[in-house]
PDB file of N, CA and C in Angstrom:
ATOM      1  N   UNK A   1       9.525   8.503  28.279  1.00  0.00           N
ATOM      2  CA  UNK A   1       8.603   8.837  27.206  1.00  0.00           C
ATOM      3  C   UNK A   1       8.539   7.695  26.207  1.00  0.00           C
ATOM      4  N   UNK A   2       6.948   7.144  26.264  1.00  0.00           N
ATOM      5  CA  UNK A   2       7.493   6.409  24.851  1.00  0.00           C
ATOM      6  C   UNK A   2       6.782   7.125  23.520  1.00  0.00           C
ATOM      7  N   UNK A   3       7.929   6.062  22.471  1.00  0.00           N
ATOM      8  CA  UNK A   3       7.874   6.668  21.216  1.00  0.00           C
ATOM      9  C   UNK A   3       6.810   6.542  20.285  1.00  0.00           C
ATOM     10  N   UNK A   4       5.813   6.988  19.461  1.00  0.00           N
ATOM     11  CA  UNK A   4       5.314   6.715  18.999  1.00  0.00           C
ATOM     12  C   UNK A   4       5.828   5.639  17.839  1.00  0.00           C
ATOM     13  N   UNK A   5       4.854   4.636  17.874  1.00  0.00           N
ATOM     14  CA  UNK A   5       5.178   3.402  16.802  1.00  0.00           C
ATOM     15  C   UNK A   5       5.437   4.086  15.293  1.00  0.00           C
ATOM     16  N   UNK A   6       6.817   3.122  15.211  1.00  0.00           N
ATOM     17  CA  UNK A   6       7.161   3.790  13.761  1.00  0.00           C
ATOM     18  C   UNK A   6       6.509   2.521  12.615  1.00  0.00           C
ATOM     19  N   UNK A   7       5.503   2.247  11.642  1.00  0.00           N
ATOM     20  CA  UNK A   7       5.559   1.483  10.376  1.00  0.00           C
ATOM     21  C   UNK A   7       6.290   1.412   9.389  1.00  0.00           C
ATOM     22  N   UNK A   8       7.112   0.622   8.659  1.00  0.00           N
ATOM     23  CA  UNK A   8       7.443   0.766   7.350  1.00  0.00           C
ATOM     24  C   UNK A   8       6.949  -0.690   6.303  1.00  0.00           C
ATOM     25  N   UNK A   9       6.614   0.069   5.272  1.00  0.00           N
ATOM     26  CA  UNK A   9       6.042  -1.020   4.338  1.00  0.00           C
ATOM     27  C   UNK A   9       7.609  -1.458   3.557  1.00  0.00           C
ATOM     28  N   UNK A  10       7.738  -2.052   3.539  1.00  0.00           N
ATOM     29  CA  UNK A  10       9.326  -2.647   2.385  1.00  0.00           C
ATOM     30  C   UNK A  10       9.224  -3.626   1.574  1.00  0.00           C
ATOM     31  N   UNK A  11      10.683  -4.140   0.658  1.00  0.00           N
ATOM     32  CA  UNK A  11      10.630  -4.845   0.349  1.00  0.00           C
ATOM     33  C   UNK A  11      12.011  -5.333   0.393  1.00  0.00           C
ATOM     34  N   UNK A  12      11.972  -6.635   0.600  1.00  0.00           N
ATOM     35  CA  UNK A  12      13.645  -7.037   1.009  1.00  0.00           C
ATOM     36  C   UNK A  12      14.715  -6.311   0.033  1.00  0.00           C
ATOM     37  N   UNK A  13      14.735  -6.136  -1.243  1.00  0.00           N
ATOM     38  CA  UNK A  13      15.411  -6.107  -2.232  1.00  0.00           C
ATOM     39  C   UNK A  13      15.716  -4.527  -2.410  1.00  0.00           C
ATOM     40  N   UNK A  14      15.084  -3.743  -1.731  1.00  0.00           N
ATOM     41  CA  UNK A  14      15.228  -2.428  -1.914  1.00  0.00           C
ATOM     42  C   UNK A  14      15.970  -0.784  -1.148  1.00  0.00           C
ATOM     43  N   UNK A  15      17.040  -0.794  -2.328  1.00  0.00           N
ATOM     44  CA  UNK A  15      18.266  -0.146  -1.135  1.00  0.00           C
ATOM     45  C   UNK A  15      17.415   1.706  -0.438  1.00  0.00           C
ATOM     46  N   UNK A  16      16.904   1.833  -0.631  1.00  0.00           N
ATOM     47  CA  UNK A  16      15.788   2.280   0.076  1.00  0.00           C
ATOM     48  C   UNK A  16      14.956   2.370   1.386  1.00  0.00           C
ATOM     49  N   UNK A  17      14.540   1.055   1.694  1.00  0.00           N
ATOM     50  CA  UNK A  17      14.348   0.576   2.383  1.00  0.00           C
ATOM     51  C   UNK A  17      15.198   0.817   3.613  1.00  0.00           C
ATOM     52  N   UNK A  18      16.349  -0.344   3.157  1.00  0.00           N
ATOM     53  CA  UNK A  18      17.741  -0.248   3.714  1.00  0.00           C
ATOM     54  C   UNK A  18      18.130   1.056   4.601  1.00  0.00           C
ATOM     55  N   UNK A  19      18.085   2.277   3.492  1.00  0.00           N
ATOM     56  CA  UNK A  19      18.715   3.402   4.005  1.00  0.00           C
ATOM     57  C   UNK A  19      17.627   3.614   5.655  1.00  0.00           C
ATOM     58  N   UNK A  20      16.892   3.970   4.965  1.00  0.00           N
ATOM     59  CA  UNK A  20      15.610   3.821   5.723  1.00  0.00           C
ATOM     60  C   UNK A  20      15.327   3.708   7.127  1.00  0.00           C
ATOM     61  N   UNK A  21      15.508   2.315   6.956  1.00  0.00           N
ATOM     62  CA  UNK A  21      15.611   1.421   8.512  1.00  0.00           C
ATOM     63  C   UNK A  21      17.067   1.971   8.672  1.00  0.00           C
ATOM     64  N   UNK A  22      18.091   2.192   8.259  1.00  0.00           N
ATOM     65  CA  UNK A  22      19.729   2.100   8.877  1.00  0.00           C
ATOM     66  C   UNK A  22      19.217   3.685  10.094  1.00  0.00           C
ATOM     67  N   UNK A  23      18.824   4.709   9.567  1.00  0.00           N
ATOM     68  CA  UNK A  23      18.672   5.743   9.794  1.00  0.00           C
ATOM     69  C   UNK A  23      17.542   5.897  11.237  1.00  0.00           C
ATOM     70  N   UNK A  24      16.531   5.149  10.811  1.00  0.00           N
ATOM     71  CA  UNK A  24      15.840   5.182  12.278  1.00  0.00           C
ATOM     72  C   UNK A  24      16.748   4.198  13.325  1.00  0.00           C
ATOM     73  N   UNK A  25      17.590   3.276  12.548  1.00  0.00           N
ATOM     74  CA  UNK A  25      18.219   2.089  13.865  1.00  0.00           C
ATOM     75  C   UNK A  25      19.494   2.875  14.875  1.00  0.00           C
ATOM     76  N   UNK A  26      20.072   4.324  13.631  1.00  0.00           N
ATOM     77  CA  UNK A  26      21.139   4.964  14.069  1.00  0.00           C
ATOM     78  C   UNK A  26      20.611   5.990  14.948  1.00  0.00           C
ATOM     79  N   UNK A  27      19.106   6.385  15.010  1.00  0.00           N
ATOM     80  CA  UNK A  27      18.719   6.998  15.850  1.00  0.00           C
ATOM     81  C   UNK A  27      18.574   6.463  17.029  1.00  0.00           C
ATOM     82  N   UNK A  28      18.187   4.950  17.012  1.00  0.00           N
ATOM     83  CA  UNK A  28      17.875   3.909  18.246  1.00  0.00           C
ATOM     84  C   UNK A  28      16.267   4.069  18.455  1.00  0.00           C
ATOM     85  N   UNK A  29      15.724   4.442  17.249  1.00  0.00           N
ATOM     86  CA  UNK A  29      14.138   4.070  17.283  1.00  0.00           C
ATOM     87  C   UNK A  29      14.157   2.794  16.704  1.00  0.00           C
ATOM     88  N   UNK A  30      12.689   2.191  17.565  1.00  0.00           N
ATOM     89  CA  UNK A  30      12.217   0.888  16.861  1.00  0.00           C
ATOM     90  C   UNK A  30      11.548   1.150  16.101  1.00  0.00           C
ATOM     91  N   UNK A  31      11.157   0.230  15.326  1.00  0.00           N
ATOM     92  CA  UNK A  31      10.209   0.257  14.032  1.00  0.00           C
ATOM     93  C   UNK A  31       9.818  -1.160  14.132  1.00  0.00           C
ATOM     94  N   UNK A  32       9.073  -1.302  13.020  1.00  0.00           N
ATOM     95  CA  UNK A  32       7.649  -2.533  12.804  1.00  0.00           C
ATOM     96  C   UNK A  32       8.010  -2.661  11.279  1.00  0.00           C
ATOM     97  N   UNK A  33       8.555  -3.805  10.441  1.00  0.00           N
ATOM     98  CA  UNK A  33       8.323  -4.270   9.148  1.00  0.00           C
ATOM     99  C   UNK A  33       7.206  -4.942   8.833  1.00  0.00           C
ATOM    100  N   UNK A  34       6.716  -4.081   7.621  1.00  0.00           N
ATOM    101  CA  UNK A  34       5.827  -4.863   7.100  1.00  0.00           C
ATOM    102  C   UNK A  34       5.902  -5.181   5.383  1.00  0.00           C
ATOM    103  N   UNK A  35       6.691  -6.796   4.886  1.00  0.00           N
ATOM    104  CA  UNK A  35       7.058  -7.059   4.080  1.00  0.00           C
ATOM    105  C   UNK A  35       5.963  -6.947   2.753  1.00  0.00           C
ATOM    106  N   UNK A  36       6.172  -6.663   2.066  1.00  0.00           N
ATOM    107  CA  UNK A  36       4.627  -6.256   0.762  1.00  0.00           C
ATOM    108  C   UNK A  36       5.207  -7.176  -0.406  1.00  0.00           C
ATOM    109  N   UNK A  37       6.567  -7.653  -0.305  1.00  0.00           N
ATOM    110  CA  UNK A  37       7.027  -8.298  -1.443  1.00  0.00           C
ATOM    111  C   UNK A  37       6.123  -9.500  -1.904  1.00  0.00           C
ATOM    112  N   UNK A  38       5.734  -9.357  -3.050  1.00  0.00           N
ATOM    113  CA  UNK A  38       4.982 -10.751  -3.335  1.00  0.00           C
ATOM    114  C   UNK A  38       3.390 -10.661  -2.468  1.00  0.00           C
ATOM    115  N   UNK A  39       3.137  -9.747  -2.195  1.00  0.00           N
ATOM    116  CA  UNK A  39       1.799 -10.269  -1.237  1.00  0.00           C
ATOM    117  C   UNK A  39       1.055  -8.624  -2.073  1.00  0.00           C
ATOM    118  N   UNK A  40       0.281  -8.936  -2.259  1.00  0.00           N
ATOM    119  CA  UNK A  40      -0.921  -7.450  -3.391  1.00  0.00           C
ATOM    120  C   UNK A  40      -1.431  -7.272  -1.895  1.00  0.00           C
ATOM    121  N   UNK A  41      -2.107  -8.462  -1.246  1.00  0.00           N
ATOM    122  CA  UNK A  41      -3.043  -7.248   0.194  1.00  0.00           C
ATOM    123  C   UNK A  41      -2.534  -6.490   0.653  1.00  0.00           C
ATOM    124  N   UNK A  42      -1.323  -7.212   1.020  1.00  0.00           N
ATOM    125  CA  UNK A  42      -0.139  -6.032   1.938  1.00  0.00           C
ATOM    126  C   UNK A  42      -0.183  -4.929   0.997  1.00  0.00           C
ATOM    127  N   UNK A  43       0.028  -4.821  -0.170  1.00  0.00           N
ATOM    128  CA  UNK A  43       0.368  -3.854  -1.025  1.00  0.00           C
ATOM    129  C   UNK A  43      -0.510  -3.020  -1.173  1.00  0.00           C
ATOM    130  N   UNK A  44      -1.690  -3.339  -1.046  1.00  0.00           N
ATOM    131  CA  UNK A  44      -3.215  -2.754  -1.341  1.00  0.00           C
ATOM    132  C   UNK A  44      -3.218  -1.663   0.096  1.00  0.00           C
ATOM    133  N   UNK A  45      -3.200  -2.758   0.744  1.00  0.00           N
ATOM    134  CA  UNK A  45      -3.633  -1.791   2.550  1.00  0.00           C
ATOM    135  C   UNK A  45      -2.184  -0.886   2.516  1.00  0.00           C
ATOM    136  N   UNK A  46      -1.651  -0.758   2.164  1.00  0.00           N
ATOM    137  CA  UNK A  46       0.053   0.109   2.036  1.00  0.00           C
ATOM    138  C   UNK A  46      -0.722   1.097   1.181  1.00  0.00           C
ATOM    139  N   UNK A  47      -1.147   1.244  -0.265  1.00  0.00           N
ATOM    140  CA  UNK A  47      -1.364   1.812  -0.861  1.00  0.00           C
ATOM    141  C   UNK A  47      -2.691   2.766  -0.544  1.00  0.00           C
ATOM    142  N   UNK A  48      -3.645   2.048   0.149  1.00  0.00           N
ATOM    143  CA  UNK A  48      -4.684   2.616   0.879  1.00  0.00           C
ATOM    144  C   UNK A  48      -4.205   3.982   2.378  1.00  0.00           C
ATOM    145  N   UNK A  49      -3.258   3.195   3.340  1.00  0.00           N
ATOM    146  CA  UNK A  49      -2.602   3.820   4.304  1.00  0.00           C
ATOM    147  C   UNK A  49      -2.075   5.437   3.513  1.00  0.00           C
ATOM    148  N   UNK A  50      -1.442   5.183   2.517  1.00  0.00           N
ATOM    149  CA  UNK A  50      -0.198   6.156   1.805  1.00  0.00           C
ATOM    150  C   UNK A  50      -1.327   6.887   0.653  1.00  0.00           C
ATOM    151  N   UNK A  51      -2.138   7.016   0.452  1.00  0.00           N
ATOM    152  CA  UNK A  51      -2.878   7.667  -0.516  1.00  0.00           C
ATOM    153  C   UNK A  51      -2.955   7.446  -1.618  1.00  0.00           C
ATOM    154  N   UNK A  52      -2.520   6.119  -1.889  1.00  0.00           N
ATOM    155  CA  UNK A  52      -2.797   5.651  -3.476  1.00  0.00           C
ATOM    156  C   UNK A  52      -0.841   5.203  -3.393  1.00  0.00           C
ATOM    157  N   UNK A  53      -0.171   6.006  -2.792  1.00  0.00           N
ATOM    158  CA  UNK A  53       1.526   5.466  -2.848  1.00  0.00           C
ATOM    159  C   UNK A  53       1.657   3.980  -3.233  1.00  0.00           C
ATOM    160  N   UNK A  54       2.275   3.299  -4.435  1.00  0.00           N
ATOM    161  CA  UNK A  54       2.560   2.212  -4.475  1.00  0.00           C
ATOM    162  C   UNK A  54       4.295   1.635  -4.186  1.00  0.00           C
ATOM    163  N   UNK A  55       4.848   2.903  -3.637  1.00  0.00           N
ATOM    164  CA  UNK A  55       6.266   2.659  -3.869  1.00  0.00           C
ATOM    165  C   UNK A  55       6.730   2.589  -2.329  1.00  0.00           C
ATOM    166  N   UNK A  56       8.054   1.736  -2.454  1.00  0.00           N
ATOM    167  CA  UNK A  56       8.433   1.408  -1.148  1.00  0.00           C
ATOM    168  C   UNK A  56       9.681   2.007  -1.066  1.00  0.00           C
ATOM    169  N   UNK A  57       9.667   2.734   0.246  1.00  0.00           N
ATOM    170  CA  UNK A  57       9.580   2.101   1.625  1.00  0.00           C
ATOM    171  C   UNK A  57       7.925   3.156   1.560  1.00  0.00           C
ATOM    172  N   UNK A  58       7.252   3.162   2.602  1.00  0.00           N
ATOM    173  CA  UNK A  58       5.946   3.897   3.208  1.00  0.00           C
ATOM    174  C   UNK A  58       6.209   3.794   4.458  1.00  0.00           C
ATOM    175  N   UNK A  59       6.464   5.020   4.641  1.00  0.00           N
ATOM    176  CA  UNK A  59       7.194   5.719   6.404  1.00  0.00           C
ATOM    177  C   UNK A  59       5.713   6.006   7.120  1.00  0.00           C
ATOM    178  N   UNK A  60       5.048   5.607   8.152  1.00  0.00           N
ATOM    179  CA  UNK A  60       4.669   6.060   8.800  1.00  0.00           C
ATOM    180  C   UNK A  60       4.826   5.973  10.461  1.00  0.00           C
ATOM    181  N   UNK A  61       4.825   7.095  10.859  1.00  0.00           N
ATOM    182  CA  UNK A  61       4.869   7.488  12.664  1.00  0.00           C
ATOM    183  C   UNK A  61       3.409   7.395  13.183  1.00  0.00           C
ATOM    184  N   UNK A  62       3.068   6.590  13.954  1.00  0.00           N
ATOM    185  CA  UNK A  62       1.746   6.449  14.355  1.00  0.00           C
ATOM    186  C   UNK A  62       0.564   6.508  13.607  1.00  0.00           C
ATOM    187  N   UNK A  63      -0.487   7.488  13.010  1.00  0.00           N
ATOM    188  CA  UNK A  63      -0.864   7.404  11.798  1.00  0.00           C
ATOM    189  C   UNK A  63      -0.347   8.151  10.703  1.00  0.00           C
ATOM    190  N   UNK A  64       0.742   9.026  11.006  1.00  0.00           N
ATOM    191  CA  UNK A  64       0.950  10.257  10.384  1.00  0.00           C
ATOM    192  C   UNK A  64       1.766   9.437   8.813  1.00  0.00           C
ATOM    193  N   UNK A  65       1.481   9.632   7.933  1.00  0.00           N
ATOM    194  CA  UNK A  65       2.035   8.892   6.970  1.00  0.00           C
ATOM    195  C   UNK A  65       3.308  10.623   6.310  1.00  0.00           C
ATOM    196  N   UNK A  66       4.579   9.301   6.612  1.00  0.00           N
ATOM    197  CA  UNK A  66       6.083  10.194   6.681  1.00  0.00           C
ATOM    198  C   UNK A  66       6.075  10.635   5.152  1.00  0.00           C
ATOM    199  N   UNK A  67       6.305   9.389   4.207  1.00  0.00           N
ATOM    200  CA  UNK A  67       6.357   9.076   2.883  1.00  0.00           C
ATOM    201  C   UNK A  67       7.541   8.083   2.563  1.00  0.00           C
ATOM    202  N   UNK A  68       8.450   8.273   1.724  1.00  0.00           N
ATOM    203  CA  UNK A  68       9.406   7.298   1.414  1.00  0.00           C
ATOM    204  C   UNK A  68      11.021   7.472   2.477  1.00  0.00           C
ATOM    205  N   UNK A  69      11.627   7.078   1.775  1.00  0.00           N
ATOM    206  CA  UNK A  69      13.066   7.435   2.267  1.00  0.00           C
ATOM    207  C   UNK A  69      13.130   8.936   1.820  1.00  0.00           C
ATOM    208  N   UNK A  70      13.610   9.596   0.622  1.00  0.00           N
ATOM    209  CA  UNK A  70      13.743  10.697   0.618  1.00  0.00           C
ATOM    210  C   UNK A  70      13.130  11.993   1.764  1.00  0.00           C
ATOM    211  N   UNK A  71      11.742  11.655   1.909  1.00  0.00           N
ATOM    212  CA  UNK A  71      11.211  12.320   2.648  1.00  0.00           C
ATOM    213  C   UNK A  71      11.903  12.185   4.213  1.00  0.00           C
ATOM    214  N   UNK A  72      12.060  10.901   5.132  1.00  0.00           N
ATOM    215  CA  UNK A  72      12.241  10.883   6.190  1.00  0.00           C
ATOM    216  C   UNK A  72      13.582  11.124   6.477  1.00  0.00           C
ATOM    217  N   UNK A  73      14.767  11.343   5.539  1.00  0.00           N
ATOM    218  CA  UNK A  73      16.039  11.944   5.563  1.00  0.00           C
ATOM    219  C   UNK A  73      15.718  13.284   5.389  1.00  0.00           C
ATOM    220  N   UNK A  74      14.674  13.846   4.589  1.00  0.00           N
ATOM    221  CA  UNK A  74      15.058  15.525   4.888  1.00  0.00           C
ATOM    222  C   UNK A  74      14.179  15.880   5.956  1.00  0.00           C
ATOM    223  N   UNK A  75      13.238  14.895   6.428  1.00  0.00           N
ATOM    224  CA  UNK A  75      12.441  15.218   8.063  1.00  0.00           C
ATOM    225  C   UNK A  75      13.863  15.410   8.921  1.00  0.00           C
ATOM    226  N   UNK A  76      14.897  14.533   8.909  1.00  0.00           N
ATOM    227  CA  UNK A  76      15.783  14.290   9.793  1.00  0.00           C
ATOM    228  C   UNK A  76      16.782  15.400   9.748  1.00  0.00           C
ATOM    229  N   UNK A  77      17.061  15.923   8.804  1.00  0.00           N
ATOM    230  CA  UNK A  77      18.271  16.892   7.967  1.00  0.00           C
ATOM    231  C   UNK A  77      17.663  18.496   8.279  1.00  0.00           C
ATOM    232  N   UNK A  78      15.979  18.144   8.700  1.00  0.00           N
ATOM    233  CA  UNK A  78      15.524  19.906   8.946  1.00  0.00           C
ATOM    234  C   UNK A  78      15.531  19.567  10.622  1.00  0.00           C
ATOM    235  N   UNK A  79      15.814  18.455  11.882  1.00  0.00           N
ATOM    236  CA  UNK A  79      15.109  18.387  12.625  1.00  0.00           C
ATOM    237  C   UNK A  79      13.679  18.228  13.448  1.00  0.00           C
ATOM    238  N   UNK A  80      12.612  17.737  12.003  1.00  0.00           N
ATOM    239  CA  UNK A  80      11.693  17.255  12.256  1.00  0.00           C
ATOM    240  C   UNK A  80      11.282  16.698  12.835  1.00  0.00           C
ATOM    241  N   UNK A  81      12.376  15.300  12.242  1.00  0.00           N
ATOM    242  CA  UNK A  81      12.069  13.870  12.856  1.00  0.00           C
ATOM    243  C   UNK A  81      12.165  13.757  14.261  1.00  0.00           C
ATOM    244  N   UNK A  82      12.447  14.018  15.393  1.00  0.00           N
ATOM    245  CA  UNK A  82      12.883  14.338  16.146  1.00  0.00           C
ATOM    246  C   UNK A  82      11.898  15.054  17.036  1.00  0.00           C
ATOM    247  N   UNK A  83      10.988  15.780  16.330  1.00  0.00           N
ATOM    248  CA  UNK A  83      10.302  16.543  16.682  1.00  0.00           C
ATOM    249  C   UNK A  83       9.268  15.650  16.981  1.00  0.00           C
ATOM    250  N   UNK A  84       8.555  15.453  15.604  1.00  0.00           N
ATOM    251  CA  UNK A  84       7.329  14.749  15.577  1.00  0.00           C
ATOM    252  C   UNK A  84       7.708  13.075  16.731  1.00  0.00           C
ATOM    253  N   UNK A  85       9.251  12.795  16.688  1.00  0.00           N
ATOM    254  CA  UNK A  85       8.945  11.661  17.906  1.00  0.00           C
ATOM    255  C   UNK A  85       8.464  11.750  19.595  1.00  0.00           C
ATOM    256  N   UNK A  86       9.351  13.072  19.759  1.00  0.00           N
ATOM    257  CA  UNK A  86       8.583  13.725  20.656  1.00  0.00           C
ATOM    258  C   UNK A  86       7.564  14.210  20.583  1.00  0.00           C
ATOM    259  N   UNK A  87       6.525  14.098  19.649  1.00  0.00           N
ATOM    260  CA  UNK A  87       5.169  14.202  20.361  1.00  0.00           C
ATOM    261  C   UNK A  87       4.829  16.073  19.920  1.00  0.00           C
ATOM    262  N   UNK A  88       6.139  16.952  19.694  1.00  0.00           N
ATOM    263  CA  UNK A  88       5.807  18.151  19.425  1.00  0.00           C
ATOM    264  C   UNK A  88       5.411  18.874  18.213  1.00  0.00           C
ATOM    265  N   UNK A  89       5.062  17.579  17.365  1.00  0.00           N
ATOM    266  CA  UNK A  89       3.730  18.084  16.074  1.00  0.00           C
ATOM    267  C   UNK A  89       2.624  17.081  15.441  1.00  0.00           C
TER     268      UNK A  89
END
């Protein structure tokens, strides 16, 4: 099965982020960085993707926009995450 592509918008400096990525890497999903530090387009098309969201990290699973860290730890903590990688929402 493959996984649906995971996005994250980041920024090097942000322990957030960090958690973030540690959590999908401990699952053994890949993911895709996309650095916004210093760059407004990146930031713009992030903010466009996420609904106006200017804050990092911006979790998204294929188009499904996750939200930040907080959010994709309690996707993970209800069994969501997991869910939606399989394909079953």
């Amino acid at each position: 099965m493959n996984q649906p592509a995971i996005t994250l918008f980041v920024t090097g400096y942000c322990p957030y982020c960090r958690r973030a990525k540690a959590l999908l890497a401990e699952k053994g999903l890949a993911f895709t960085e996309i650095d916004v530090e210093g760059d407004q387009q990146l930031r713009e098309q992030m903010a466009l993707r996420s609904g106006g969201v200017r804050t990092v990290p911006q979790i998204f699973i294929g188009e499904k926009h996750i939200g930040g860290c907080d959010d994709l730890v309690e996707l993970d903590r209800r069994g969501e995450l997991d869910r939606i990688i399989r394909g079953n929402r």
